[in-house]
PDB file of N, CA and C in Angstrom:
ATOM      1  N   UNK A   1       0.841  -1.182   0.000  1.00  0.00           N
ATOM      2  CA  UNK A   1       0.000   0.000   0.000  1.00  0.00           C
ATOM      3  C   UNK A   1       0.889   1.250   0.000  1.00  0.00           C
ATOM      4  N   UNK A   2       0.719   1.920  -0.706  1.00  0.00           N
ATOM      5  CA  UNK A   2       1.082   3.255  -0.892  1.00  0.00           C
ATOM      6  C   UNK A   2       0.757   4.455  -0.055  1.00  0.00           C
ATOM      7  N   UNK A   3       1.642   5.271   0.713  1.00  0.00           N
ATOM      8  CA  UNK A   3       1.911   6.147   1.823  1.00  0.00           C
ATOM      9  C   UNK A   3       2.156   7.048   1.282  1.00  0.00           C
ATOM     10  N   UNK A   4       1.088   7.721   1.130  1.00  0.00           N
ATOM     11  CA  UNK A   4       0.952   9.340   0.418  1.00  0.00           C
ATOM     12  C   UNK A   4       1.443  10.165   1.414  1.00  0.00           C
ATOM     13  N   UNK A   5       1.777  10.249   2.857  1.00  0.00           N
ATOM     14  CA  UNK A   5       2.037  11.251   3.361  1.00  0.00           C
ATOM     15  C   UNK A   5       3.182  10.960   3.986  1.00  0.00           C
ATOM     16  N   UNK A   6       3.653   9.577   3.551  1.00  0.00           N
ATOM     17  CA  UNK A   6       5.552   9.227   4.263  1.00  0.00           C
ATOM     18  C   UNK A   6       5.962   9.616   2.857  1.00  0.00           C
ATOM     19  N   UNK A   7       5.342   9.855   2.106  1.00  0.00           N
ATOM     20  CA  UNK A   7       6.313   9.845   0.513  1.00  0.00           C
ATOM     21  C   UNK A   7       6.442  11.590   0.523  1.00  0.00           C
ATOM     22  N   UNK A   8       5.366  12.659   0.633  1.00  0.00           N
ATOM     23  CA  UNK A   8       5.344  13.599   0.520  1.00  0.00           C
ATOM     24  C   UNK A   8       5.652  14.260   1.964  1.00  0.00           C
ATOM     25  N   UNK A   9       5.936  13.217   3.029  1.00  0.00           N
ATOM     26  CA  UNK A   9       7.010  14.120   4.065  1.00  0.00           C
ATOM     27  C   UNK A   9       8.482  13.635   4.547  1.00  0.00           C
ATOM     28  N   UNK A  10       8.656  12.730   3.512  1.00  0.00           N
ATOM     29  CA  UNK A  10      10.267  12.570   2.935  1.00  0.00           C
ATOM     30  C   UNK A  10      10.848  13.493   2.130  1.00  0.00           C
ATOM     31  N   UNK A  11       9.724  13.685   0.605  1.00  0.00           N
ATOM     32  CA  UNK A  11      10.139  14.772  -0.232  1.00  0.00           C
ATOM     33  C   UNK A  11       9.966  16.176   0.512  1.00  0.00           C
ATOM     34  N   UNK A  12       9.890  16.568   1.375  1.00  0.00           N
ATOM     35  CA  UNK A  12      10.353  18.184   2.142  1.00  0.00           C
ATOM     36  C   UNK A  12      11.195  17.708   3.288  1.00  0.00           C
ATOM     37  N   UNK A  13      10.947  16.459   4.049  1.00  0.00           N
ATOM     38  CA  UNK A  13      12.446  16.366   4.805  1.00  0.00           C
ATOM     39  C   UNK A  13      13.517  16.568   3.964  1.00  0.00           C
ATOM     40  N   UNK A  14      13.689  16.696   2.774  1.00  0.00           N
ATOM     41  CA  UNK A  14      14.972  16.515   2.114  1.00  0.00           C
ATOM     42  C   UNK A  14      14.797  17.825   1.390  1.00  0.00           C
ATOM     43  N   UNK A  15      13.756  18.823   1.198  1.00  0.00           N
ATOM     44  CA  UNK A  15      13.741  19.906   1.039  1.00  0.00           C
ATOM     45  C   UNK A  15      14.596  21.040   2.160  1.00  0.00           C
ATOM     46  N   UNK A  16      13.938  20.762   2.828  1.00  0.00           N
ATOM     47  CA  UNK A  16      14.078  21.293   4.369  1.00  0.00           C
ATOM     48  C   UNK A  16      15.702  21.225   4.492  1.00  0.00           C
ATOM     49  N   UNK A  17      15.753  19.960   5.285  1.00  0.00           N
ATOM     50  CA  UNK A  17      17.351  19.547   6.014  1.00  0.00           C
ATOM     51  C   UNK A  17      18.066  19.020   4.838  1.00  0.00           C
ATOM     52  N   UNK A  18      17.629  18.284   3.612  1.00  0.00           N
ATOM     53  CA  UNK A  18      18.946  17.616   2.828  1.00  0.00           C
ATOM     54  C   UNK A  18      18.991  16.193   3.620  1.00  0.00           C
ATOM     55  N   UNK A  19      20.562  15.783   3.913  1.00  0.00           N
ATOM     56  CA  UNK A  19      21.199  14.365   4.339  1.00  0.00           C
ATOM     57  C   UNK A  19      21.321  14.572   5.964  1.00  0.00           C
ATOM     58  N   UNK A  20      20.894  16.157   6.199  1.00  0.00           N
ATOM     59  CA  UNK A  20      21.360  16.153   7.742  1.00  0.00           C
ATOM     60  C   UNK A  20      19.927  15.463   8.148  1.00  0.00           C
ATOM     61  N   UNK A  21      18.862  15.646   7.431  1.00  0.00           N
ATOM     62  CA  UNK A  21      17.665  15.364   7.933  1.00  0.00           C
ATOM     63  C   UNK A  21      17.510  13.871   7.929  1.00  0.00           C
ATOM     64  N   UNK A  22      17.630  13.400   6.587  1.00  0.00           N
ATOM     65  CA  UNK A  22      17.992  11.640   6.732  1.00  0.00           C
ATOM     66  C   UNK A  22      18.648  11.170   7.234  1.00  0.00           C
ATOM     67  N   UNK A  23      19.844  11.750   8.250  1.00  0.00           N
ATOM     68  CA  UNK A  23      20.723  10.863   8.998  1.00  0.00           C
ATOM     69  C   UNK A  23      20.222  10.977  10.282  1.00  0.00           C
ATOM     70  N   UNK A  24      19.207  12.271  10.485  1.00  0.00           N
ATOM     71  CA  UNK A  24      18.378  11.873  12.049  1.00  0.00           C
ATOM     72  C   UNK A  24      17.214  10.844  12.132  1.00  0.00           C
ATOM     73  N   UNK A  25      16.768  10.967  10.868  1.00  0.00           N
ATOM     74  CA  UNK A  25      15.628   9.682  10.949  1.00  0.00           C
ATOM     75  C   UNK A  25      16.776   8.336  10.912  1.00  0.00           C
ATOM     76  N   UNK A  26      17.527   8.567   9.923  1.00  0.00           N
ATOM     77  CA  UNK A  26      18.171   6.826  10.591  1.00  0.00           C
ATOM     78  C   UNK A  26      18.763   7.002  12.110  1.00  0.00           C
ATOM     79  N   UNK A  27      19.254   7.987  12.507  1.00  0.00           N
ATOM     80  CA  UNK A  27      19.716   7.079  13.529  1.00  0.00           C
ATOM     81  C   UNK A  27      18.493   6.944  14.808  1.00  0.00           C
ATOM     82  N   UNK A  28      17.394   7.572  14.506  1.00  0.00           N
ATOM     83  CA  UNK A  28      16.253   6.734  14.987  1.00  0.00           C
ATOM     84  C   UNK A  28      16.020   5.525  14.996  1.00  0.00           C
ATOM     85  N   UNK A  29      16.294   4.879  13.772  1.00  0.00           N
ATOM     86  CA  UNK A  29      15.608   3.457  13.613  1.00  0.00           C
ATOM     87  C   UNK A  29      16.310   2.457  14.124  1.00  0.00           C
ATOM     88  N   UNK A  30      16.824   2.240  14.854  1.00  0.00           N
ATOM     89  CA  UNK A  30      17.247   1.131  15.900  1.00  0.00           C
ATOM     90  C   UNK A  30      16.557   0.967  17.221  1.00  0.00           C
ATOM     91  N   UNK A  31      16.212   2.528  17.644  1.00  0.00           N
ATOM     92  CA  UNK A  31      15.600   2.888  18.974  1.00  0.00           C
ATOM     93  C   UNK A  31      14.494   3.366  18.949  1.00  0.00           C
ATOM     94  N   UNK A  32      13.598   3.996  17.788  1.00  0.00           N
ATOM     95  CA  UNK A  32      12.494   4.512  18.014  1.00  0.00           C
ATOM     96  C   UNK A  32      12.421   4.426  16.224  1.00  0.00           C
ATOM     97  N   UNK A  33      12.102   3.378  15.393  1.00  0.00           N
ATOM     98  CA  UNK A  33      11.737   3.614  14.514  1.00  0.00           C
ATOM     99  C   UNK A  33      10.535   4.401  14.011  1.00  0.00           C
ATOM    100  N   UNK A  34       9.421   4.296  15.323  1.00  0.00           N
ATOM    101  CA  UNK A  34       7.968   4.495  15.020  1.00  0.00           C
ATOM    102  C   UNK A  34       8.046   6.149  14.966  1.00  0.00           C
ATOM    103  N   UNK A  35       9.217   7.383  16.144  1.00  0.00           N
ATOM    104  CA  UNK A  35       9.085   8.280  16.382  1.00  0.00           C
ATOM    105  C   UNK A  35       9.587   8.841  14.541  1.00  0.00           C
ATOM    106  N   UNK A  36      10.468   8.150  14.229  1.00  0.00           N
ATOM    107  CA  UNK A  36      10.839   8.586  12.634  1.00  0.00           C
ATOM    108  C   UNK A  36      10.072   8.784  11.488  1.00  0.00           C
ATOM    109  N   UNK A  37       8.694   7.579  11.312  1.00  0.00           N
ATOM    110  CA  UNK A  37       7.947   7.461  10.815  1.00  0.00           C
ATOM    111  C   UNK A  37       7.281   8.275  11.025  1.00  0.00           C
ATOM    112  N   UNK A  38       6.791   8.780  12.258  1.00  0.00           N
ATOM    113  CA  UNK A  38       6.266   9.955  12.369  1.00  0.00           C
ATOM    114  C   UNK A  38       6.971  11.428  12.164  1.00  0.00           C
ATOM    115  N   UNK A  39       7.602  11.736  13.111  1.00  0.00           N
ATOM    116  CA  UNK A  39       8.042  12.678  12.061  1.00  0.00           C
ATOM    117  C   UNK A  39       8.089  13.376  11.079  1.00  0.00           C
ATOM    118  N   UNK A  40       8.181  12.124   9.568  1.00  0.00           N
ATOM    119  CA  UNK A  40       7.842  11.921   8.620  1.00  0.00           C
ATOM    120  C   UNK A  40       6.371  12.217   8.308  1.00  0.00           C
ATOM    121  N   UNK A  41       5.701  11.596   8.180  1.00  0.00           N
ATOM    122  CA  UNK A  41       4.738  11.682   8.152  1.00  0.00           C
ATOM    123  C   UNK A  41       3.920  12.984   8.643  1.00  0.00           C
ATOM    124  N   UNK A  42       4.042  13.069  10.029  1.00  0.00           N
ATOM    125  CA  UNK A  42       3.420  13.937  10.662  1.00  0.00           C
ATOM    126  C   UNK A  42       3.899  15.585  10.646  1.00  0.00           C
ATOM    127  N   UNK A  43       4.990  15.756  11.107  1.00  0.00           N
ATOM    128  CA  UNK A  43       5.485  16.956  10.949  1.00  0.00           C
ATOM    129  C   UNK A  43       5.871  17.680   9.348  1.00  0.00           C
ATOM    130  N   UNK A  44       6.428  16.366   8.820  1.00  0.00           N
ATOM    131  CA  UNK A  44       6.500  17.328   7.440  1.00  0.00           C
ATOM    132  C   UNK A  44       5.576  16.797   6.556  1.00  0.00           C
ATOM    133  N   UNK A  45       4.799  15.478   6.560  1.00  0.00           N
ATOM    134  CA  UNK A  45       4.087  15.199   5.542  1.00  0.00           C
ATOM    135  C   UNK A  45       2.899  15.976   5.701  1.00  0.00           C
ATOM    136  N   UNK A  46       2.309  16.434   6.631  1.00  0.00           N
ATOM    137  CA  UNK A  46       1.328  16.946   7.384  1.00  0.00           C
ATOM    138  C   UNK A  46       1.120  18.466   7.352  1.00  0.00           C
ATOM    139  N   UNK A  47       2.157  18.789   8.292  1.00  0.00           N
ATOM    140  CA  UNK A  47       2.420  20.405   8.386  1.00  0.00           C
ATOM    141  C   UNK A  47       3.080  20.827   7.397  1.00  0.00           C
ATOM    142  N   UNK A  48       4.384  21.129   6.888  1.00  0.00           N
ATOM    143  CA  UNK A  48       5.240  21.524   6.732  1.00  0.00           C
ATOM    144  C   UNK A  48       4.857  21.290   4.883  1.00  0.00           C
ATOM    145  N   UNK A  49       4.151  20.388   4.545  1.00  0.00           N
ATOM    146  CA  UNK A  49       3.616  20.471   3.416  1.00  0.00           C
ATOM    147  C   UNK A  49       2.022  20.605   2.949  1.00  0.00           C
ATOM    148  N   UNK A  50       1.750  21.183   3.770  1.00  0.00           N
ATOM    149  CA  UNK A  50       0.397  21.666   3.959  1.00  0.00           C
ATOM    150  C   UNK A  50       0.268  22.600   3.023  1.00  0.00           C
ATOM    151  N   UNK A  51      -1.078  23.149   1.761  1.00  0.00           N
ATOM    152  CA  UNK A  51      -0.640  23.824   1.006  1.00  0.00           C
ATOM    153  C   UNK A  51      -1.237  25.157   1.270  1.00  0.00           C
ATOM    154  N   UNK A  52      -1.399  25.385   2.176  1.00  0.00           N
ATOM    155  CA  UNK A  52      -2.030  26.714   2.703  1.00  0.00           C
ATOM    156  C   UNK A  52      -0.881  27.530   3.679  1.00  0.00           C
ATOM    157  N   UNK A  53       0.070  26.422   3.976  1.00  0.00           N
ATOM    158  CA  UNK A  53       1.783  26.862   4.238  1.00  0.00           C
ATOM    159  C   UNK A  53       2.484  26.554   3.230  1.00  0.00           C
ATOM    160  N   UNK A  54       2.718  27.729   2.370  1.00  0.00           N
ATOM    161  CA  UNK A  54       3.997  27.594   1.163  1.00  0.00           C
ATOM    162  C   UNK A  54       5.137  27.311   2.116  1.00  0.00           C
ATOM    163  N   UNK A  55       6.036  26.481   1.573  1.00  0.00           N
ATOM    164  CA  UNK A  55       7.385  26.522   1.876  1.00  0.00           C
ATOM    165  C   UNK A  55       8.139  27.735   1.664  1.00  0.00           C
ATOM    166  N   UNK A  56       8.959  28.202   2.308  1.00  0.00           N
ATOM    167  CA  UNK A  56       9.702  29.266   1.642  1.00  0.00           C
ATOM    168  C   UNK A  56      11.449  29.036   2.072  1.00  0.00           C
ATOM    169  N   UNK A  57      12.489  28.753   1.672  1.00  0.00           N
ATOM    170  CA  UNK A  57      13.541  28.303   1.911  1.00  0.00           C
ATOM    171  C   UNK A  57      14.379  30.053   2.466  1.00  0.00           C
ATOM    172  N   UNK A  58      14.855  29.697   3.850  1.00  0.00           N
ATOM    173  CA  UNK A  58      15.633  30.803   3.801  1.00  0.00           C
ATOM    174  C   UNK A  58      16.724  31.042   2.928  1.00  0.00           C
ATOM    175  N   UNK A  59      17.189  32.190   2.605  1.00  0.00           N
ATOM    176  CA  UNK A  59      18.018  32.863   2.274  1.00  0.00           C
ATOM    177  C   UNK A  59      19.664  32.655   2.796  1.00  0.00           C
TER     178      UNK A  59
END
């Protein structure tokens, strides 16, 4: 099954942070895989790509 909102809050984790951001979700996943997934999901698939919040990349 397909995860519309781990897919589209991967693509702005990596907007956002880049590799610094994927190396905090891995080193989650030994100890709290579930808090990563969320994260994912929740904070950026959720919020942070919400389309009534444009992204705007600082300067």
């Amino acid at each position: 099954m397909k995860n519309e909102r781990f897919e589209m809050g991967t693509e702005m984790l990596n907007k956002v942070d880049g590799h610094a951001g994927e190396n905090v979700i891995a080193s989650l996943e030994n100890i709290a895989p579930d808090l990563g997934k969320f994260i994912i999901e929740f904070a950026f698939g959720d919020i942070i790509a919400a389309p009534h919040l444009p992204y705007k990349k600082e300067k």
